[in-house]
PDB file of N, CA and C in Angstrom:
ATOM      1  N   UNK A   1     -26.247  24.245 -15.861  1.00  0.00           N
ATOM      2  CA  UNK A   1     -25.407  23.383 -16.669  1.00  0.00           C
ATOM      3  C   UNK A   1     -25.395  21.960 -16.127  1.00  0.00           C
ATOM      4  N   UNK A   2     -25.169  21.866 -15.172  1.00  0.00           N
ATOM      5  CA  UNK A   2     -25.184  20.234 -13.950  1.00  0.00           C
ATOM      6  C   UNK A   2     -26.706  19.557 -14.825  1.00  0.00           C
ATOM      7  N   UNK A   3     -27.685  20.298 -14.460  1.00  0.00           N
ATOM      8  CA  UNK A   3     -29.133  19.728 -14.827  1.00  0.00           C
ATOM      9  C   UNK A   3     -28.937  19.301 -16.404  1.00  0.00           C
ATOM     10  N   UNK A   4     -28.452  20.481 -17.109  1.00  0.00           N
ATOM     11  CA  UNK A   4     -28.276  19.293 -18.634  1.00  0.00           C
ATOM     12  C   UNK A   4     -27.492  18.546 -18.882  1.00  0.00           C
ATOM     13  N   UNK A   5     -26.778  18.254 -18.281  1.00  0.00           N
ATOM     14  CA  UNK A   5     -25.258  17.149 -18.432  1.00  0.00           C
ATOM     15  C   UNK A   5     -26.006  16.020 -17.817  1.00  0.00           C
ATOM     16  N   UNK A   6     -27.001  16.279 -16.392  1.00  0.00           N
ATOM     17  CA  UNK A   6     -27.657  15.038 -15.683  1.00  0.00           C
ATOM     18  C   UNK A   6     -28.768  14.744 -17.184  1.00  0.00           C
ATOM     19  N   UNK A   7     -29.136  15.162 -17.533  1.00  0.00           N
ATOM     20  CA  UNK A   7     -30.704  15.280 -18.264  1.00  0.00           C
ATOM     21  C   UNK A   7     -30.390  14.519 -19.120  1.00  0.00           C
ATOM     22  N   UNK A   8     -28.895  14.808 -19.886  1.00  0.00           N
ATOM     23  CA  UNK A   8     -28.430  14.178 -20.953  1.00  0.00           C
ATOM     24  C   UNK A   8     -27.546  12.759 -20.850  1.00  0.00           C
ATOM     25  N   UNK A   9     -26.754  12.447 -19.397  1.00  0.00           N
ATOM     26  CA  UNK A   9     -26.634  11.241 -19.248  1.00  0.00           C
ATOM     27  C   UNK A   9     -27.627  10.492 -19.046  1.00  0.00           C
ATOM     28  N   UNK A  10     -28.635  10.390 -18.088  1.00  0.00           N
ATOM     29  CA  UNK A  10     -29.709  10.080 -18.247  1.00  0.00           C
ATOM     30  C   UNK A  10     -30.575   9.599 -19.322  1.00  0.00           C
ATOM     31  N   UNK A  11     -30.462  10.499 -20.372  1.00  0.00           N
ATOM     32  CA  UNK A  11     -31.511  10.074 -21.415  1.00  0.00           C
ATOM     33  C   UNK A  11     -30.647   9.377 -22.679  1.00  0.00           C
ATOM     34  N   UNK A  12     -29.116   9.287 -22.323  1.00  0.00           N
ATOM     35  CA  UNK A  12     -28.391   8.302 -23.125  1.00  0.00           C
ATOM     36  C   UNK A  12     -28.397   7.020 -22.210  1.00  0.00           C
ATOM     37  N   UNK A  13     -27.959   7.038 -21.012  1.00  0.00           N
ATOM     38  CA  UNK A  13     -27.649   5.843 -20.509  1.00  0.00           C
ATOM     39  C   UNK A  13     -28.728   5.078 -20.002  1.00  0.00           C
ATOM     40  N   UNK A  14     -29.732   5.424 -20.161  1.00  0.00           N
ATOM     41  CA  UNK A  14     -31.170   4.398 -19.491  1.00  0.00           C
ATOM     42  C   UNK A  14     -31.502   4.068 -20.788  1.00  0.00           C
ATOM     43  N   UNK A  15     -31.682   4.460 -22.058  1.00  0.00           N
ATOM     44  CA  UNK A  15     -31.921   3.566 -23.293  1.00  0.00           C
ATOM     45  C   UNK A  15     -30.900   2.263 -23.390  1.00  0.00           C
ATOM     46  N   UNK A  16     -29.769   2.764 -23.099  1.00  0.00           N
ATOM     47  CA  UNK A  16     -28.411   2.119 -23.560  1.00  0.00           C
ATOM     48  C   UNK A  16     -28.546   1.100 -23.113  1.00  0.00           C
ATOM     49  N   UNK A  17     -28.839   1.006 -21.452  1.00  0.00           N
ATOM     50  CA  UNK A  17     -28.734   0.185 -20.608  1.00  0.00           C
ATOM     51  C   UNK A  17     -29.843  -1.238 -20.774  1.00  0.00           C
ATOM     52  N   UNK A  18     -30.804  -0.271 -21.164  1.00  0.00           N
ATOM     53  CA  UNK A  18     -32.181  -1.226 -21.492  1.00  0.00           C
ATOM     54  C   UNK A  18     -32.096  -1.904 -22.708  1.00  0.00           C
ATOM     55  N   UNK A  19     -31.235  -1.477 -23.739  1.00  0.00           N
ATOM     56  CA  UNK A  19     -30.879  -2.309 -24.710  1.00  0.00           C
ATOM     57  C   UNK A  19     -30.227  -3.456 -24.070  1.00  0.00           C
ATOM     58  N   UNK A  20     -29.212  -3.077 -23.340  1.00  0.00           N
ATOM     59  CA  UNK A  20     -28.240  -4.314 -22.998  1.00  0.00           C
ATOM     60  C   UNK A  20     -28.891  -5.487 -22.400  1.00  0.00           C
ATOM     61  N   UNK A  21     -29.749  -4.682 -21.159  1.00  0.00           N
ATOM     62  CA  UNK A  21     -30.952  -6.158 -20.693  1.00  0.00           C
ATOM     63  C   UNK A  21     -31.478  -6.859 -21.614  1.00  0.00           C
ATOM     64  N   UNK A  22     -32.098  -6.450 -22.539  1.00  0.00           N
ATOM     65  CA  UNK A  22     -32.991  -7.297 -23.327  1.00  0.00           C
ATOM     66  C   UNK A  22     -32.225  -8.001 -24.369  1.00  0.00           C
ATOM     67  N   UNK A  23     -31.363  -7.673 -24.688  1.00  0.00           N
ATOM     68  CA  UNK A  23     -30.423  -8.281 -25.566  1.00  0.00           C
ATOM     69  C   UNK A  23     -29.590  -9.500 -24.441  1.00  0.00           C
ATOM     70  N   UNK A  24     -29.462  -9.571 -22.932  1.00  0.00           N
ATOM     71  CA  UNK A  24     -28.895 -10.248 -22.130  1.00  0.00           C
ATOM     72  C   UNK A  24     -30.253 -10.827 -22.370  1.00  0.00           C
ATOM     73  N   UNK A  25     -30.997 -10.846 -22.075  1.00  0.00           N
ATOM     74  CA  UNK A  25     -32.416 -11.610 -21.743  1.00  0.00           C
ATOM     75  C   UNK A  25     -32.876 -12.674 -23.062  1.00  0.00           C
ATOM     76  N   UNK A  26     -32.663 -12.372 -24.584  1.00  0.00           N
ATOM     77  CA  UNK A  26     -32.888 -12.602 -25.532  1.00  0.00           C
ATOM     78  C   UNK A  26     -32.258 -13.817 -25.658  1.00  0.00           C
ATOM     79  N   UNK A  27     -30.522 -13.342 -25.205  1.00  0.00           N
ATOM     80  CA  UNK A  27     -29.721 -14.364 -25.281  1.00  0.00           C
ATOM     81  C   UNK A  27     -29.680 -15.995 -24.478  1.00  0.00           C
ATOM     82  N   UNK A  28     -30.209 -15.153 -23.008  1.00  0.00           N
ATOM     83  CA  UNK A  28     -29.977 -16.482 -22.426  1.00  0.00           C
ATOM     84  C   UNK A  28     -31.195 -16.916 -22.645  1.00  0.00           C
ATOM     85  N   UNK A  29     -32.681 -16.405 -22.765  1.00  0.00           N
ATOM     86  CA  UNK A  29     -34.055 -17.228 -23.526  1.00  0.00           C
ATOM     87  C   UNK A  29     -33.719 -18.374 -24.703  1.00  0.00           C
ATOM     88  N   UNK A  30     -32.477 -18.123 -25.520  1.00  0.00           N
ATOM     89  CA  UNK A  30     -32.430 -18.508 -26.935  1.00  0.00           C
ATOM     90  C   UNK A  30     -31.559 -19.761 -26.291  1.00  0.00           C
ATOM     91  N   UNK A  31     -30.583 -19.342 -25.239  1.00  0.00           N
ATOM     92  CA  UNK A  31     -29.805 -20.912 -24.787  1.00  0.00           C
ATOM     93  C   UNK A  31     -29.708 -21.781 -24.187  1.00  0.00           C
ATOM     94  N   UNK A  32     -31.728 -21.067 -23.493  1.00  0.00           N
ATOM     95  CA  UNK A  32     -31.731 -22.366 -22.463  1.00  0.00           C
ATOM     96  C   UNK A  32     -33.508 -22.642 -22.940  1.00  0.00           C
ATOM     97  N   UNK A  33     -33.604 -22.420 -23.882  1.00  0.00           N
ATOM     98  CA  UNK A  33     -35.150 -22.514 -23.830  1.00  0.00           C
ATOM     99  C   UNK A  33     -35.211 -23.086 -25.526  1.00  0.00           C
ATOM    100  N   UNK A  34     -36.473 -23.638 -25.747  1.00  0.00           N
ATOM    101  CA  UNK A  34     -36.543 -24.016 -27.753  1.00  0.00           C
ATOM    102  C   UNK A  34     -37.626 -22.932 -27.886  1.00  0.00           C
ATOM    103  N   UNK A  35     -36.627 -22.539 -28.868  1.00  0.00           N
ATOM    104  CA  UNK A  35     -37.214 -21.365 -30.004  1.00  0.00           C
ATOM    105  C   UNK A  35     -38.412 -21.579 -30.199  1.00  0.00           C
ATOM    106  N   UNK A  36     -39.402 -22.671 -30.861  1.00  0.00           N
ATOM    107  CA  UNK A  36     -39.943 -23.008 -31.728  1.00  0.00           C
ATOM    108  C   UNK A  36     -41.296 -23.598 -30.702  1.00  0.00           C
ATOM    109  N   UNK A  37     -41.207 -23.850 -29.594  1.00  0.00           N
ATOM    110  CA  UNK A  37     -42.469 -24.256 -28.775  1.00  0.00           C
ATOM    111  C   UNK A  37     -42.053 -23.626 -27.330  1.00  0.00           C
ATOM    112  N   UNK A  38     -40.825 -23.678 -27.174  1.00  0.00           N
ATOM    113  CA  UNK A  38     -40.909 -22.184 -25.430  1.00  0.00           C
ATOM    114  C   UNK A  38     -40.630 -23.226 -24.529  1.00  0.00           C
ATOM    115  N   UNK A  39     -40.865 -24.345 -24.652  1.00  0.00           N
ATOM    116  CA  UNK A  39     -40.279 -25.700 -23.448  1.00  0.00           C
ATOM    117  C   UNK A  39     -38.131 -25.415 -23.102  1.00  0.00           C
ATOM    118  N   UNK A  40     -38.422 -25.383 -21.575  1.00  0.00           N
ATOM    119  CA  UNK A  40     -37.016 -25.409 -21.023  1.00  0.00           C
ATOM    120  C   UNK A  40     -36.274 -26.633 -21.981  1.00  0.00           C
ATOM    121  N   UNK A  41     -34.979 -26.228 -22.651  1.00  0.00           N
ATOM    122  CA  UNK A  41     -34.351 -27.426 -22.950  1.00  0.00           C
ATOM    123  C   UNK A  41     -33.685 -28.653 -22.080  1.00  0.00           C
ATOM    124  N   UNK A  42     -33.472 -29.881 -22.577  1.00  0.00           N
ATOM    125  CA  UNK A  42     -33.043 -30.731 -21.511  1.00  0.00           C
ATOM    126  C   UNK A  42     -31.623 -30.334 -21.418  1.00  0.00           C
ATOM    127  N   UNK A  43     -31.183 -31.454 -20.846  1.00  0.00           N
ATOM    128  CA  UNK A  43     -29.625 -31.392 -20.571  1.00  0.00           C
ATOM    129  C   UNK A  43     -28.226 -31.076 -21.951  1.00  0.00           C
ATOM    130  N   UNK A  44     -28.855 -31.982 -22.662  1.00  0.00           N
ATOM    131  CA  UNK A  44     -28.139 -32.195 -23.364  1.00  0.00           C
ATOM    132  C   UNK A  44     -28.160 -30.978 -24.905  1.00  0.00           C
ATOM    133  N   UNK A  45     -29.170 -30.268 -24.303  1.00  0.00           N
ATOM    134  CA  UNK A  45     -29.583 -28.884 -25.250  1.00  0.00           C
ATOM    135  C   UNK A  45     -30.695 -29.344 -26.435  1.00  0.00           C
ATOM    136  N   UNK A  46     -31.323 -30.877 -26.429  1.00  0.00           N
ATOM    137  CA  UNK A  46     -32.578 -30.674 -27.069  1.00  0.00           C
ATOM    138  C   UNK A  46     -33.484 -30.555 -26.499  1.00  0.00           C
ATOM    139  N   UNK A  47     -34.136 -30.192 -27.406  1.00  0.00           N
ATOM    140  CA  UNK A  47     -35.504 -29.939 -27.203  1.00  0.00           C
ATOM    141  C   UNK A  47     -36.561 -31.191 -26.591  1.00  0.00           C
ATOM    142  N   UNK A  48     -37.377 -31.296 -25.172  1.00  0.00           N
ATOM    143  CA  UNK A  48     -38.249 -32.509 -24.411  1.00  0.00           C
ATOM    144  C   UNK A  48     -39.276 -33.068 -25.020  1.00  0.00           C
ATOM    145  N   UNK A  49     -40.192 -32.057 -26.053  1.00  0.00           N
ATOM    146  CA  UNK A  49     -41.274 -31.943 -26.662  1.00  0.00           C
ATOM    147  C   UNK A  49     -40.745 -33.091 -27.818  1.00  0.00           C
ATOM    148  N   UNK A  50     -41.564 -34.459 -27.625  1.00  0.00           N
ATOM    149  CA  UNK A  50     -41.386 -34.900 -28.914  1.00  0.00           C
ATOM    150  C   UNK A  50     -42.233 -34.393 -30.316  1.00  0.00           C
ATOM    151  N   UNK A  51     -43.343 -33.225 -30.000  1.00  0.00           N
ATOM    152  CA  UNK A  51     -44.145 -32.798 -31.241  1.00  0.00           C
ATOM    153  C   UNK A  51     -43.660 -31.894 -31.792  1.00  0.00           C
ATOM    154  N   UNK A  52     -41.826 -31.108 -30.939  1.00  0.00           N
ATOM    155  CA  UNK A  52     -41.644 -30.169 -31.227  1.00  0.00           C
ATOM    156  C   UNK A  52     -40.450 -30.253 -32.942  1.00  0.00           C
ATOM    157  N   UNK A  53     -40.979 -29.629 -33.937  1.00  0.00           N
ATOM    158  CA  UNK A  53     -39.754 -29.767 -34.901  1.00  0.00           C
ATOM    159  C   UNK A  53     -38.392 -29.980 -34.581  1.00  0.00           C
ATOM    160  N   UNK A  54     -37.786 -29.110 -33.980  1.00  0.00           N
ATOM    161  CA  UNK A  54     -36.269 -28.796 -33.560  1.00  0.00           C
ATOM    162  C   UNK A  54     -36.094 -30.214 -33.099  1.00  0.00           C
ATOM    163  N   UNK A  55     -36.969 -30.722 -31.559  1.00  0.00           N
ATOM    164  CA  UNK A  55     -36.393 -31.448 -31.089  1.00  0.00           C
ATOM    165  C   UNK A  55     -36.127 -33.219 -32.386  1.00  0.00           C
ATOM    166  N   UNK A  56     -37.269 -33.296 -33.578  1.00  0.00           N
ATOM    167  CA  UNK A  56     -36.476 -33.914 -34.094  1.00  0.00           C
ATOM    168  C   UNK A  56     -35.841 -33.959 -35.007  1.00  0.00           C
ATOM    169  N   UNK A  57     -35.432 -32.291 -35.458  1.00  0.00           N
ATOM    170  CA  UNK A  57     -34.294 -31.817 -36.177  1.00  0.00           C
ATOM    171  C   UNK A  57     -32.794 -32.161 -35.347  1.00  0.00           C
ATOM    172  N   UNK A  58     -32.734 -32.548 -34.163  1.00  0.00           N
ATOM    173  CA  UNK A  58     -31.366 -32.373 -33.195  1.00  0.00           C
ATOM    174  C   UNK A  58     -31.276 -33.892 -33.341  1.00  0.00           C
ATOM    175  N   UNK A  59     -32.197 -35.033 -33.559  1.00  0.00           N
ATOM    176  CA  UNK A  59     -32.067 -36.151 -32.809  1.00  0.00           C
ATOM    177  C   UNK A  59     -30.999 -37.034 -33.498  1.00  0.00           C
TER     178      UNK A  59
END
């Protein structure tokens, strides 16, 4: 009984968990980085790339 209760937390909580990383990971990619060409954003949250759209969608 121990072995399926382990078997079964296990095979809920390591999906679960791995959702949560990548969804943590997604998030902070999306708030420190531009979507649209992958360049670190500056300070002020635009985009450095002057060829990049966004950055002169923000300006």
């Amino acid at each position: 009984m121990r072995k399926r209760a382990l078997v079964l937390a296990v095979a809920v909580v390591m999906p679960l968990m791995s959702a949560i990383a990548g969804l943590a990971y997604l998030l902070w990619w999306e708030n420190t980085h531009c979507l649209f060409c992958g360049r670190k954003l500056a300070p002020g949250g635009k985009c450095p790339n002057p060829d990049c759209s966004l950055g002169r969608l923000t300006d």
